[in-house]
Each structure stands twice: as structure tokens, then as C-alpha cells.
Protein backbone atom coordinates (compact mmCIF):
# COMPACT_ATOMS: atom_id res chain seq x y z
CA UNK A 1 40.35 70.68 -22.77
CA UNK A 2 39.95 67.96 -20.23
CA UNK A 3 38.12 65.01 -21.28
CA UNK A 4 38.46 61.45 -20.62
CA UNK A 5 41.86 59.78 -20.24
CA UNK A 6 43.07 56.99 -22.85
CA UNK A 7 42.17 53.59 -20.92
CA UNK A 8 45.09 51.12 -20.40
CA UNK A 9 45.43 47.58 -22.53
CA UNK A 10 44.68 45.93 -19.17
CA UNK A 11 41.33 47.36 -18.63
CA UNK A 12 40.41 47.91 -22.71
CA UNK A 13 40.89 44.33 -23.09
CA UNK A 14 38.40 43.89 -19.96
CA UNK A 15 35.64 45.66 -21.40
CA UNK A 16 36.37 43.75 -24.94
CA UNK A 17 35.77 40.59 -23.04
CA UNK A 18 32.10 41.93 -21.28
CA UNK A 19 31.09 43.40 -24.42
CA UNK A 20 31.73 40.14 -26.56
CA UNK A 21 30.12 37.79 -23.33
CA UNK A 22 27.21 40.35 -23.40
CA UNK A 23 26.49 40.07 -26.97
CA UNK A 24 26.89 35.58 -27.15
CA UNK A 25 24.61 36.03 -24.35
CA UNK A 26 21.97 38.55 -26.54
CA UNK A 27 22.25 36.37 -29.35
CA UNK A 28 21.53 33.00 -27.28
CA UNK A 29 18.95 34.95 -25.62
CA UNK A 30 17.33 36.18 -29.55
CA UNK A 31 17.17 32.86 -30.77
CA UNK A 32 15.01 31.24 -28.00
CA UNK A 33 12.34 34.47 -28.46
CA UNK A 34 11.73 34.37 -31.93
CA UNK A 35 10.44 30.64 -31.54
CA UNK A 36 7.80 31.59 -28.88
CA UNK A 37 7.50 34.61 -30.57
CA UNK A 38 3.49 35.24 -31.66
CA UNK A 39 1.57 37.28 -33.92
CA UNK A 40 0.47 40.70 -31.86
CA UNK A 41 -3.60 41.03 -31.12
CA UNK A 42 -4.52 44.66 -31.79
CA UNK A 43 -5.93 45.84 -28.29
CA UNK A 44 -9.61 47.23 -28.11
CA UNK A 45 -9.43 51.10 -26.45
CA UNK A 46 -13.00 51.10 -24.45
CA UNK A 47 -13.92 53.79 -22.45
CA UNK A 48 -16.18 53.69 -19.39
CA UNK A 49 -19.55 55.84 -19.90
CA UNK A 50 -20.88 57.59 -17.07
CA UNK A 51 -23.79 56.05 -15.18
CA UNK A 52 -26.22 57.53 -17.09
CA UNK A 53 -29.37 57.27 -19.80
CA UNK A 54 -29.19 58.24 -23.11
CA UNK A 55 -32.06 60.45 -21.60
CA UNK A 56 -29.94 62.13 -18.83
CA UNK A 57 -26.94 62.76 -21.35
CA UNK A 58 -29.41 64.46 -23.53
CA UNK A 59 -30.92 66.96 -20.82
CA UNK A 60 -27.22 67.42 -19.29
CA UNK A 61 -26.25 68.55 -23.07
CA UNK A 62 -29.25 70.15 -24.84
CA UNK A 63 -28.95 73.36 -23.26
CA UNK A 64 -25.66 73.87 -24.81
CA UNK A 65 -25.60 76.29 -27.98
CA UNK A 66 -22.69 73.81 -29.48
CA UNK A 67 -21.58 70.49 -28.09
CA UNK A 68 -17.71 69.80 -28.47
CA UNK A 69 -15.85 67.53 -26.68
CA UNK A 70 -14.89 69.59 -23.91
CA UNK A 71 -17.80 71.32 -23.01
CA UNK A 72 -19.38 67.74 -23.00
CA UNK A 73 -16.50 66.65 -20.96
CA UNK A 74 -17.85 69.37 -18.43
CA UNK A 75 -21.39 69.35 -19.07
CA UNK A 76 -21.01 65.07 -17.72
CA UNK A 77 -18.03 65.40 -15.50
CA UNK A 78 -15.85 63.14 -17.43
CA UNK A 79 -12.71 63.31 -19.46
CA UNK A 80 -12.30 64.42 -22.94
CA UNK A 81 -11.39 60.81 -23.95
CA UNK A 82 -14.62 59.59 -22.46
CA UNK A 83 -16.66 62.53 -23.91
CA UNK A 84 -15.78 62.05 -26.92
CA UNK A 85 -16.81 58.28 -27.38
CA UNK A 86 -20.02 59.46 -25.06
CA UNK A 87 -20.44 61.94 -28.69
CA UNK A 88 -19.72 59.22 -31.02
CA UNK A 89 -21.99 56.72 -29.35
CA UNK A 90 -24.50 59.55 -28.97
CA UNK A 91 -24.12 60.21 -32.81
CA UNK A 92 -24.53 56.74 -34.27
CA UNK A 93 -27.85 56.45 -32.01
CA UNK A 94 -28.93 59.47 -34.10
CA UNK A 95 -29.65 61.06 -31.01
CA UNK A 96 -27.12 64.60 -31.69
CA UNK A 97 -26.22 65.48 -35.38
CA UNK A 98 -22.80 66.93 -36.13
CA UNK A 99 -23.30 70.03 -37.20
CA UNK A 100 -19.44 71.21 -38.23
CA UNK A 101 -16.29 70.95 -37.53
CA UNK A 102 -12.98 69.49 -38.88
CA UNK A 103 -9.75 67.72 -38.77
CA UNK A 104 -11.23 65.54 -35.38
CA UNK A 105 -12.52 69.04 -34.10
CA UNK A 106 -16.29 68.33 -34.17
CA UNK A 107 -19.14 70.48 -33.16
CA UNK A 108 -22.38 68.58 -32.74
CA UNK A 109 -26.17 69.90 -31.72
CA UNK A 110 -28.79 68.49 -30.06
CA UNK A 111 -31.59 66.93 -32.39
CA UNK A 112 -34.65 68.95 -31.12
């Protein structure tokens, strides 16, 4: 039942005033942007490998039945963002084959 009481003239037509400085100001302000305004780069995500060789990955993996991201992630002692490009990398190098998996969940083996 309470709420907030009905403002008087004196202070409405205060906050008509701010609002209609605050948006001359926005649109002076909109106008210079758009002319330095440039076309937006799309950003390269890179992920730092662990210091290792393809070699080391491989014996740190291979005795895992089935290599998904996480158990990589703890296999390496990385994060699940890094294992997973560690998987992808290892992948295109032919050096694991995916085995199964689906909708991003892959399971990958260890070429023996």
C-alpha cells in the first residue's frame, strides 16, 4: 500500500531538464563515435600447451582406456580448455584417432 509519493512540479521539471541535457549530450557524444568508428577484427582464442613433446603427451595419455577431455586435462595437469586443443592438435598430427563421441563430447584412443 505504500509506494512512492507523487513528486512535486518543482522537482519533476528538474529531472525533465537532466534527462533532456543527458540525452543532447548522448547524441553529441554518438555522432563523434560513429566517425572513428572501425570494422571489428575477430580475435584469435590460443591456448598455451604444456611444456611438453608430442612424445611425452603420448606416454602421459596412452595408458588411458579412452581419452576425453577431462581425463586428458588430468592425465597433463592442465585445463579442459587447454586439453582439448592439446586433443585437437594431437588429432590433426594423426598421432590419436577419435574413436566416438558426439555433440563436442569426443572420445579419442591412442594410435598403437
Amino acid at each position: 500500500m505504500g509506494g512512492v509519493k507523487k513528486k512535486s512540479l518543482a522537482s519533476m521539471e528538474k529531472t525533465q531538464d537532466s534527462e533532456d541535457t543527458n540525452q543532447e549530450q548522448t547524441q553529441a557524444k554518438g555522432k563523434k563515435t560513429e566517425k572513428k568508428s572501425a570494422p571489428q577484427q575477430k580475435k584469435q582464442l590460443s591456448f598455451l600447451a604444456p611444456k611438453m613433446g608430442d612424445a611425452e603427451m603420448l606416454k602421459a595419455l596412452s595408458p588411458l582406456k579412452a581419452i576425453t577431455v577431462y581425463t586428458a586435462a588430468r592425465a597433463l595437469g592442465v585445463n579442459a580448455s587447454v586439453a582439448s586443443g592439446v586433443l585437437k592438435d594431437l588429432e590433426s598430427k594423426k598421432i590419436i584417432i577419435r574413436a566416438g563421441g558426439f555433440s563436442g563430447h569426443g572420445v579419442w584412443s591412442a594410435k598403437r
